[in-house]
N, C-alpha and C. Protein backbone atom coordinates (compact mmCIF):
# COMPACT_ATOMS: atom_id res chain seq x y z
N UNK A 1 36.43 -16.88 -3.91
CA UNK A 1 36.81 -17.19 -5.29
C UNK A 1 37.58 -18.51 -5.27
N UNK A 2 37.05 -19.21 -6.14
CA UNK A 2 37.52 -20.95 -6.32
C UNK A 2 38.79 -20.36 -7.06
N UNK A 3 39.55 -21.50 -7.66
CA UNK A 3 41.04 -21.89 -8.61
C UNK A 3 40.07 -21.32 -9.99
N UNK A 4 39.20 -22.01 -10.35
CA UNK A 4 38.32 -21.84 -11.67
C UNK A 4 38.14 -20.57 -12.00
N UNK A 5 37.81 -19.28 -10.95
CA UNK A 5 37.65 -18.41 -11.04
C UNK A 5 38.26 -18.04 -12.29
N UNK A 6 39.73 -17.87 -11.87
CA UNK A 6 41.14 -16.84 -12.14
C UNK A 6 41.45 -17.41 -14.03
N UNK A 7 40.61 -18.45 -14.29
CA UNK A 7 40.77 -19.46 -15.70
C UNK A 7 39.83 -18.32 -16.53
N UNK A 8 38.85 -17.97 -16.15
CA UNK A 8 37.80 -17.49 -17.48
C UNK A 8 37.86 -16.14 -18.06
N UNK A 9 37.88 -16.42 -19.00
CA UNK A 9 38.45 -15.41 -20.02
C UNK A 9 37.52 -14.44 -20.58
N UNK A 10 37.69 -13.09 -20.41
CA UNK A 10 36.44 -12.02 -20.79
C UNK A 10 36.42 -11.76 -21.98
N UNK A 11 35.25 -11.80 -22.87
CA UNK A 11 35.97 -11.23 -23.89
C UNK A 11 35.30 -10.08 -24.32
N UNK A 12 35.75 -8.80 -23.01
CA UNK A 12 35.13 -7.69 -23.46
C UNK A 12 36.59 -7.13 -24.14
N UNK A 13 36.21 -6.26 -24.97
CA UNK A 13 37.83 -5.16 -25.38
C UNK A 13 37.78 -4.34 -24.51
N UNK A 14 38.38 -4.75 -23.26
CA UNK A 14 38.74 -3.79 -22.60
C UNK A 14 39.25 -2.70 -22.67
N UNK A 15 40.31 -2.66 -23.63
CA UNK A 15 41.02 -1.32 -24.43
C UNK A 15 40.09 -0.34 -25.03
N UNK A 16 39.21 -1.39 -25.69
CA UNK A 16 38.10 -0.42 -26.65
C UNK A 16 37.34 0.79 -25.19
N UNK A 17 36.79 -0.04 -23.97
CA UNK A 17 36.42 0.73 -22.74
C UNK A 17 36.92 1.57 -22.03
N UNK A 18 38.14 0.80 -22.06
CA UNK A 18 39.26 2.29 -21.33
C UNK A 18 39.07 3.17 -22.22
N UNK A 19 39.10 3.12 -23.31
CA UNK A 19 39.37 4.11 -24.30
C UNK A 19 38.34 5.28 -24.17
N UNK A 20 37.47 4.66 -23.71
CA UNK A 20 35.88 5.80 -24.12
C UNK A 20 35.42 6.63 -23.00
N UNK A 21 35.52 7.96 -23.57
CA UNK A 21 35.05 9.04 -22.47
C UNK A 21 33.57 9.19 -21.98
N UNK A 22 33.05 9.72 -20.77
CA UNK A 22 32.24 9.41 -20.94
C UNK A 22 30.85 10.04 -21.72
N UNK A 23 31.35 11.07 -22.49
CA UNK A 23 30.30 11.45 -23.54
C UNK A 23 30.10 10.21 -24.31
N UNK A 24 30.94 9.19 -24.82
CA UNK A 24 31.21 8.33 -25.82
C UNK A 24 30.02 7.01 -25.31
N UNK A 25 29.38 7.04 -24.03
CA UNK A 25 28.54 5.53 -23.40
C UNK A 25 27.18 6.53 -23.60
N UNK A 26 26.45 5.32 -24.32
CA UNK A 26 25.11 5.70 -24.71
C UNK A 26 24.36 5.40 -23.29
N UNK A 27 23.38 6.47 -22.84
CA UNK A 27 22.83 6.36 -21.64
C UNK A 27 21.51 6.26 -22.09
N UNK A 28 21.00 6.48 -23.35
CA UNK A 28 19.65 7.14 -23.27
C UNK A 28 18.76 6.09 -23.17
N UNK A 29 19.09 4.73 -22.65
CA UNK A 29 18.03 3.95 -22.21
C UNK A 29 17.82 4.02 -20.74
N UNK A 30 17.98 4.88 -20.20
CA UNK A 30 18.84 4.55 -18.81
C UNK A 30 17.60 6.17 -18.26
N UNK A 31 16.70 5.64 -17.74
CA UNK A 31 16.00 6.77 -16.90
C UNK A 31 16.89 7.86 -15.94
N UNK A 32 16.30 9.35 -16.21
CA UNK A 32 17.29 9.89 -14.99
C UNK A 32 16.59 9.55 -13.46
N UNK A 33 17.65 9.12 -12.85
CA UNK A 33 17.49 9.05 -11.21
C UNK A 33 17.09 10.31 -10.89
N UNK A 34 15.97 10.62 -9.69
CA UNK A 34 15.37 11.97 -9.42
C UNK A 34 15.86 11.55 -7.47
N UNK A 35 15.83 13.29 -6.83
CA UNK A 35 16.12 13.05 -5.48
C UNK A 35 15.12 11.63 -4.72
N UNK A 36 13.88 11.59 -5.15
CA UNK A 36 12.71 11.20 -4.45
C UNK A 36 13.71 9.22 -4.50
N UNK A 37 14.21 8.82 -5.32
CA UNK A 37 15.37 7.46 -5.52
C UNK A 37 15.82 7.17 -4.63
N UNK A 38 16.38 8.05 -4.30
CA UNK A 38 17.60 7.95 -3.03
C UNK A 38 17.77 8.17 -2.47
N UNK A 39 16.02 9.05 -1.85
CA UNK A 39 15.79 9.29 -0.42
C UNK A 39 15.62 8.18 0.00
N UNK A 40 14.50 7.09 -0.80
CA UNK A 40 14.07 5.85 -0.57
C UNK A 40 14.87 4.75 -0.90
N UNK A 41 16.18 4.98 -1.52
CA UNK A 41 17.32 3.81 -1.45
C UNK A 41 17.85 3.17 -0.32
N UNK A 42 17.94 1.80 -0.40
CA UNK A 42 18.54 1.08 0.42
C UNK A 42 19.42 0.40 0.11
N UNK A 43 20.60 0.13 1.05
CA UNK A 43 21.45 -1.12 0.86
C UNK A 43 21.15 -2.18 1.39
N UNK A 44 21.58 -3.32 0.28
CA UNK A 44 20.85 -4.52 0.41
C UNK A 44 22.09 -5.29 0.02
N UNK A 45 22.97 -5.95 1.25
CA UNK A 45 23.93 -6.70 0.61
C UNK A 45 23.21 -8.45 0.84
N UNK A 46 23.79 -9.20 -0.06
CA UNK A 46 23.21 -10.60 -0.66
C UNK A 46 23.88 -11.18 0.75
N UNK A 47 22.74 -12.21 0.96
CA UNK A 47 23.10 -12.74 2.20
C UNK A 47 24.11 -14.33 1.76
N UNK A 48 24.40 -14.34 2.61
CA UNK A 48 25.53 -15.57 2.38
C UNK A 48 25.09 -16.87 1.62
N UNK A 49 25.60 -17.55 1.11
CA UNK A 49 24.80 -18.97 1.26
C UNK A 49 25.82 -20.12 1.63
N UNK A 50 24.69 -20.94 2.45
CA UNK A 50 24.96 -22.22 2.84
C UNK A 50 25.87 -23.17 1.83
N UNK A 51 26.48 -23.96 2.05
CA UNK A 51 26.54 -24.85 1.37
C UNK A 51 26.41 -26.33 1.63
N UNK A 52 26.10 -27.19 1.03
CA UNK A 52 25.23 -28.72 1.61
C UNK A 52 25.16 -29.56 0.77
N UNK A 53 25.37 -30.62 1.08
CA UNK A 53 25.34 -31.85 0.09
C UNK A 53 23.73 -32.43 0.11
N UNK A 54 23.72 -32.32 -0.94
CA UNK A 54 22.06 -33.26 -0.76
C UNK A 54 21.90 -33.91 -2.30
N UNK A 55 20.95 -34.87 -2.11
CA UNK A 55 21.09 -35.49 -3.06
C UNK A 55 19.92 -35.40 -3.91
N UNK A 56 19.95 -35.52 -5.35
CA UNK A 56 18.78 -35.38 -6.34
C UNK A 56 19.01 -36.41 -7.43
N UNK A 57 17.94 -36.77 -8.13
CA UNK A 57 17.76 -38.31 -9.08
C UNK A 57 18.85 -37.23 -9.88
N UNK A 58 19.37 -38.31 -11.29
CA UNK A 58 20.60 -37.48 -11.97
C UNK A 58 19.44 -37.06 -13.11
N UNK A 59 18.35 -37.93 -13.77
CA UNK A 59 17.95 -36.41 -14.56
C UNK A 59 16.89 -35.19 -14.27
N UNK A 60 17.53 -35.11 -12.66
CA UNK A 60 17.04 -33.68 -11.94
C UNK A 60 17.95 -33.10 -12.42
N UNK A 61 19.11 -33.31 -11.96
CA UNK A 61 20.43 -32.62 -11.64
C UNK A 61 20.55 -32.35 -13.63
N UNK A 62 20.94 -33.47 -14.48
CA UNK A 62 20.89 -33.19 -15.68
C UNK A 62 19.66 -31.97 -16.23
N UNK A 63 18.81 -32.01 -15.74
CA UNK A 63 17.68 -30.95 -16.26
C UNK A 63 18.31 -29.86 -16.18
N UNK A 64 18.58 -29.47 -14.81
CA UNK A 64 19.40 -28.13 -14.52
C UNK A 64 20.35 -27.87 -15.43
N UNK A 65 21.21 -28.81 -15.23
CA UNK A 65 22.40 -28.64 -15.64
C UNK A 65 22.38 -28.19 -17.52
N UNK A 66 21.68 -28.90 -18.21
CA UNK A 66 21.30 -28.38 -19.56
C UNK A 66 21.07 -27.17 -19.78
N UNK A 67 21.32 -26.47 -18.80
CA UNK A 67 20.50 -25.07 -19.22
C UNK A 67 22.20 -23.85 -19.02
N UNK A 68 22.83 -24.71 -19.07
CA UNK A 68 24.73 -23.94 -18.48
C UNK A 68 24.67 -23.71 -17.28
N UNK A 69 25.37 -22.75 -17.15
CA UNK A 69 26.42 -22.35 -16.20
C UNK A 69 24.96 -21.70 -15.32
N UNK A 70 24.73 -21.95 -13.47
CA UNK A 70 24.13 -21.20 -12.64
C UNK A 70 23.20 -21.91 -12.28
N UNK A 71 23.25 -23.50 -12.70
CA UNK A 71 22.75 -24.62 -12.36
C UNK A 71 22.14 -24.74 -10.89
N UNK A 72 23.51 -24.49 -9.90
CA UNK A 72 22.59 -24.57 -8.46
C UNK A 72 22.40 -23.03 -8.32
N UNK A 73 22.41 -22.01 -8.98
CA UNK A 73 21.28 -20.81 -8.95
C UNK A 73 20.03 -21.16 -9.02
N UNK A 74 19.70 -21.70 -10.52
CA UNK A 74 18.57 -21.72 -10.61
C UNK A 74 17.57 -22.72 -9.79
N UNK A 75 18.39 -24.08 -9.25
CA UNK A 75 18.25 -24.98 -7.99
C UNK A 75 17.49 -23.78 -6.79
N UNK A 76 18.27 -23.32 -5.97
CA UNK A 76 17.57 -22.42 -5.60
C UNK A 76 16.52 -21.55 -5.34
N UNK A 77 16.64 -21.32 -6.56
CA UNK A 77 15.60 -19.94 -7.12
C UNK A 77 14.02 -21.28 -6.92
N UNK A 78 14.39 -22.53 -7.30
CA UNK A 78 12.74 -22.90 -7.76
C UNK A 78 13.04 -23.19 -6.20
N UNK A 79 13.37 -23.58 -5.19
CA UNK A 79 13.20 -23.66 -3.92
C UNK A 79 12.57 -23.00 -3.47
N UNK A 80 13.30 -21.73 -3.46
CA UNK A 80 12.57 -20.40 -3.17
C UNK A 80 11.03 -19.97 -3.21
N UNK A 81 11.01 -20.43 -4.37
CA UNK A 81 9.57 -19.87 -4.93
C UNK A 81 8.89 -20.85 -4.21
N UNK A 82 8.96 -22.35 -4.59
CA UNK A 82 8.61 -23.39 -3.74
C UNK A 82 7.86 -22.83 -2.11
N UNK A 83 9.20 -22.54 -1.54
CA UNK A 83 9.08 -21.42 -0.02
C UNK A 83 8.12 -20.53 0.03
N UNK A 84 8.28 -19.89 -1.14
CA UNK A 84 7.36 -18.50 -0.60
C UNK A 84 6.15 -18.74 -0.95
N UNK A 85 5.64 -19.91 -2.02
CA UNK A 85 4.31 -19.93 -2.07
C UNK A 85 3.68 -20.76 -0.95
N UNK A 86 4.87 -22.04 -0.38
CA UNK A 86 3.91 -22.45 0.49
C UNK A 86 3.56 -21.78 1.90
N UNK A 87 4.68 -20.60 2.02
CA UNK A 87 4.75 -19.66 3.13
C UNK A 87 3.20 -19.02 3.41
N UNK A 88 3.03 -18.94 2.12
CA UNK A 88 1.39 -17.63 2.15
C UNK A 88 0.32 -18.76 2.58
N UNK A 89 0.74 -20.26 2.38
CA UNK A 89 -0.52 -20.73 2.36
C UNK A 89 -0.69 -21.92 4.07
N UNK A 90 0.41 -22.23 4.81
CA UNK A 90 0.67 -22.17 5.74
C UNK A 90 1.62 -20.92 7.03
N UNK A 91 1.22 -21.16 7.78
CA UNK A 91 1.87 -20.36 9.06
C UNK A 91 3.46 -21.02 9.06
N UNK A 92 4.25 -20.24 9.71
CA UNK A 92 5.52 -20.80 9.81
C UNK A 92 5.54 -21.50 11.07
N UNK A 93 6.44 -22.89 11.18
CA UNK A 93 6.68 -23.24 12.64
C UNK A 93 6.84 -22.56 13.28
């Protein structure tokens, strides 16, 4: 957690949440979980990430960036995909 973190402000009513039992939280979008779930559940914790300076033209970086907050998420994410399609279509070193 950066300094920035500890700055952003929620604006759930938290009070209103504490407040509510849990008859009071609407579930009924919410499928029931059956044993056969969580025989086959796994834990899957998010693997770390790198961090790296690299450089991109600025209306790359501006493209991203227009879209808010998760900018080098979504950086990423098209990498990724980038990766995995050219993965299927070459062998790996």
């Amino acid at each position: 957690m950066n300094g920035n973190d500890t700055k952003k402000t929620s604006h759930t009513d938290w009070e209103r949440v504490d407040a509510m039992s849990d008859e009071d939280i609407d579930t009924s979008d919410i499928p029931p979980l059956e044993e056969e779930f969580f025989a086959n559940a796994e834990i899957r914790l998010p693997k770390k990430k790198v961090p790296i300076t690299m450089r991109v033209d600025p209306d790359v970086l501006a493209w991203f960036k227009s879209f808010g907050k998760g900018y080098q998420t979504r950086m990423n994410a098209v990498l990724r995909t980038y990766m995995d399609a050219y993965s299927k279509r070459t062998p790996s070193p």
